[in-house]
Protein backbone atom coordinates (compact mmCIF):
# COMPACT_ATOMS: atom_id res chain seq x y z
CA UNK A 1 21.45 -66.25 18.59
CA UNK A 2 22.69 -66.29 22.09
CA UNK A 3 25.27 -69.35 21.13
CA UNK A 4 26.39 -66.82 18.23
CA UNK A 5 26.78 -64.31 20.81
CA UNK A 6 28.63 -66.37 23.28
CA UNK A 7 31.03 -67.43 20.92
CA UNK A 8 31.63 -63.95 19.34
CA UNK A 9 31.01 -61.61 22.38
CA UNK A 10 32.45 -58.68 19.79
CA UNK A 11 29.47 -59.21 17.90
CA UNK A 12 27.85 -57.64 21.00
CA UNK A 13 29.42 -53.99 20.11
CA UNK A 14 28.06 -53.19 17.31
CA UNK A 15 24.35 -54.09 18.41
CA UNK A 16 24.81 -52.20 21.83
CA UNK A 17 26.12 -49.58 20.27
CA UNK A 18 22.96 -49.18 17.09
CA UNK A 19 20.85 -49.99 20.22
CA UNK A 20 21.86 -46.90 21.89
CA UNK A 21 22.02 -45.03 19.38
CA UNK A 22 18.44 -45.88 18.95
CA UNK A 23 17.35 -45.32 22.51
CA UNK A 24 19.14 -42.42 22.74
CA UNK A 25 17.95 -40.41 19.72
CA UNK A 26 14.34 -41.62 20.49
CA UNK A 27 14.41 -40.46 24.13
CA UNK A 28 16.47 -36.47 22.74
CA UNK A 29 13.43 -36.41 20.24
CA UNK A 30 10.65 -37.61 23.09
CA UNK A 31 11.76 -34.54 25.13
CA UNK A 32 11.36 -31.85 21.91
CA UNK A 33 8.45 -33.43 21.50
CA UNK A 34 7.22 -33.05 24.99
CA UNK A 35 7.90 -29.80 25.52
CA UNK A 36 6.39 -28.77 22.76
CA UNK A 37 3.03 -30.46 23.99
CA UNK A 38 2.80 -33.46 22.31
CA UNK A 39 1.75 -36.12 25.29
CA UNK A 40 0.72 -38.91 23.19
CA UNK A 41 3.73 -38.72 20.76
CA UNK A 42 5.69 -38.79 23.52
CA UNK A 43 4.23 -41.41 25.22
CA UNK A 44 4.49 -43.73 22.01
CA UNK A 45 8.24 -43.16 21.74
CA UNK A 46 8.86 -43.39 25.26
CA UNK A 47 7.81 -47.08 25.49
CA UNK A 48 9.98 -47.90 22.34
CA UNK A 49 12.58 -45.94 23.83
CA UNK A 50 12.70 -47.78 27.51
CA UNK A 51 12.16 -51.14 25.93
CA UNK A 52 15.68 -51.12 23.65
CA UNK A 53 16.95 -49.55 26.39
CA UNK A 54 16.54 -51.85 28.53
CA UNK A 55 18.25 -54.76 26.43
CA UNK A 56 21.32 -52.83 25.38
CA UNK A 57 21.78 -51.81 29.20
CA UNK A 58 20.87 -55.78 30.14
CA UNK A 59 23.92 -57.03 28.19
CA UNK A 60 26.34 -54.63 29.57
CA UNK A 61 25.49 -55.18 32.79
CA UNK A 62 25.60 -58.66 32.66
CA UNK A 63 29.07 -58.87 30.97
CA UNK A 64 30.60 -55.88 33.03
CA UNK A 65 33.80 -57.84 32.51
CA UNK A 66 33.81 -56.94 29.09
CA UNK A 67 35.08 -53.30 28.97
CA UNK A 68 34.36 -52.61 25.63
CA UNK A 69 30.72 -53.56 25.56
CA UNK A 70 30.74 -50.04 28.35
CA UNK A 71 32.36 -48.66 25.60
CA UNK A 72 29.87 -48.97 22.97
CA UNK A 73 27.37 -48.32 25.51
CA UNK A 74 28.79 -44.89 25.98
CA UNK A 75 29.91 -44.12 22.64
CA UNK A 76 26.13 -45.18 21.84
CA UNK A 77 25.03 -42.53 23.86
CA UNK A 78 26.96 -39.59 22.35
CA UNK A 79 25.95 -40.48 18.72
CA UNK A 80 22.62 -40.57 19.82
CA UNK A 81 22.45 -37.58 21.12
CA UNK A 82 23.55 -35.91 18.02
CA UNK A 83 20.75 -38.13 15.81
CA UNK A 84 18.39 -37.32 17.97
CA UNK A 85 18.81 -33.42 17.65
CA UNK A 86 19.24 -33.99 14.21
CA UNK A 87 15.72 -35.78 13.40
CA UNK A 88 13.91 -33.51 15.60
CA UNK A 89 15.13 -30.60 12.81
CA UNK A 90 13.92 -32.99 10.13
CA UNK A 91 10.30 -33.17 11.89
CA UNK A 92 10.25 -29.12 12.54
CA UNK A 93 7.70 -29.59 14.76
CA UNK A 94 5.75 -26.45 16.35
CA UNK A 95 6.30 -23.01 15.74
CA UNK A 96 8.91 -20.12 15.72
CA UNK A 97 9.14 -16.53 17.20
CA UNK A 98 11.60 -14.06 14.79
CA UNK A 99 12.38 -10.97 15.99
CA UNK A 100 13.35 -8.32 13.39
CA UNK A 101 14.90 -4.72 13.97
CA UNK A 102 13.63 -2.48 11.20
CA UNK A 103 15.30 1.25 10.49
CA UNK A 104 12.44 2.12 8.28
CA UNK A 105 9.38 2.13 10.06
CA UNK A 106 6.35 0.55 8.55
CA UNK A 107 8.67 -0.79 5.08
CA UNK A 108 9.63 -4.04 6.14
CA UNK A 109 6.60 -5.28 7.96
CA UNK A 110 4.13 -4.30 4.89
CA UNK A 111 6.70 -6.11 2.80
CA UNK A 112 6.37 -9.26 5.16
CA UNK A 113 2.65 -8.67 5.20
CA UNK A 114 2.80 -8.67 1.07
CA UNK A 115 4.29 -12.20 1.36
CA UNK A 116 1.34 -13.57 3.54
CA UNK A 117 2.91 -13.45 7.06
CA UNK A 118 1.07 -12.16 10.05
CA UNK A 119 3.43 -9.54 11.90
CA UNK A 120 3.14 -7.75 14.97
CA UNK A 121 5.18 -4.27 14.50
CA UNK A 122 6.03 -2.12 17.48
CA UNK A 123 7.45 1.61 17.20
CA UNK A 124 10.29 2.28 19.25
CA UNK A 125 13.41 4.18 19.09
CA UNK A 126 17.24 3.92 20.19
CA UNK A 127 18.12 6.99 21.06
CA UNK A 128 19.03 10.01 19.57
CA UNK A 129 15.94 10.43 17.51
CA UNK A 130 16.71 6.97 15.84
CA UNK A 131 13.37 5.68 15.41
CA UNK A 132 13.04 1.82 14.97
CA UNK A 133 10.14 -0.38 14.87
CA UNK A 134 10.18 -3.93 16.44
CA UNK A 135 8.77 -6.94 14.68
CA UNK A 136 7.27 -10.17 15.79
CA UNK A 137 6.73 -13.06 13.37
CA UNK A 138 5.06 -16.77 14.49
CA UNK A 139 5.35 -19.24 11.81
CA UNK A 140 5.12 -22.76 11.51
CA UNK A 141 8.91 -24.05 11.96
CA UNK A 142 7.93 -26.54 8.84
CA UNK A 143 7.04 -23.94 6.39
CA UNK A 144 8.34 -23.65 2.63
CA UNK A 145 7.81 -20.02 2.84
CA UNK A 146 10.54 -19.69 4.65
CA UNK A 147 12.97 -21.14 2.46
CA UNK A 148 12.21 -19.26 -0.75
């Protein structure tokens, strides 16, 4: 493969760039993962992660007379960042705080209640004998419920 490559170094572009793409979107989604307290996940994908990224950086640095092996190197890490974002939302991993503002006190939390979520309500009021009531809502980011 390395003839191949030395004979076609533009062959070199795409696979640095996939291979930091790669790297990239593992190491966005290793940090989600760690800090929401996942140590062994995140040690898993951090060896993957260090390992590609250590041959895509190994070919640009050996052929730093090839500009546009930087290139994909950089454009590499841009994409990735966007994929790794992205598969993080796909995974929905951990949970989520909503906050809700309710004008009618005790309505909307009995209705959330109804619908088998567990809500922490809190009277308040803003002013001008405007009472409100403030409520608190962790659920499971993954959770079909909260699609329907």
């Amino acid at each position: 493969m390395s003839e191949l490559l030395i004979e076609y170094p533009y062959l070199l572009v795409p696979l640095i760039f996939l291979a930091r793409v790669a790297d990239v979107s593992l190491g966005t989604f290793r940090t989600i993962v760690v800090f929401r307290g996942h140590k062994f996940m995140a040690s898993f994908i951090g060896f993957f992660e260090i390992i590609i990224w250590l041959v895509a950086a190994a070919q640009v640095l050996t052929n730093l007379d090839q500009w546009y092996l930087a290139l994909a190197y950089a454009s590499g890490f841009a994409v990735g960042n966007y994929v790794g974002i992205w598969i993080e939302s796909r995974f929905a991993i951990g949970d989520e705080l909503i906050r809700c503002i309710s004008f009618n006190r005790d309505v909307l939390a009995e209705k959330i209640r109804k619908k088998g979520f567990k809500v922490v309500s809190f009277d308040g009021d803003m002013g001008e004998a405007n009472p409100v009531e403030l409520l608190l809502i962790v659920e499971k980011r993954r959770n079909p419920r909260l699609s329907s």
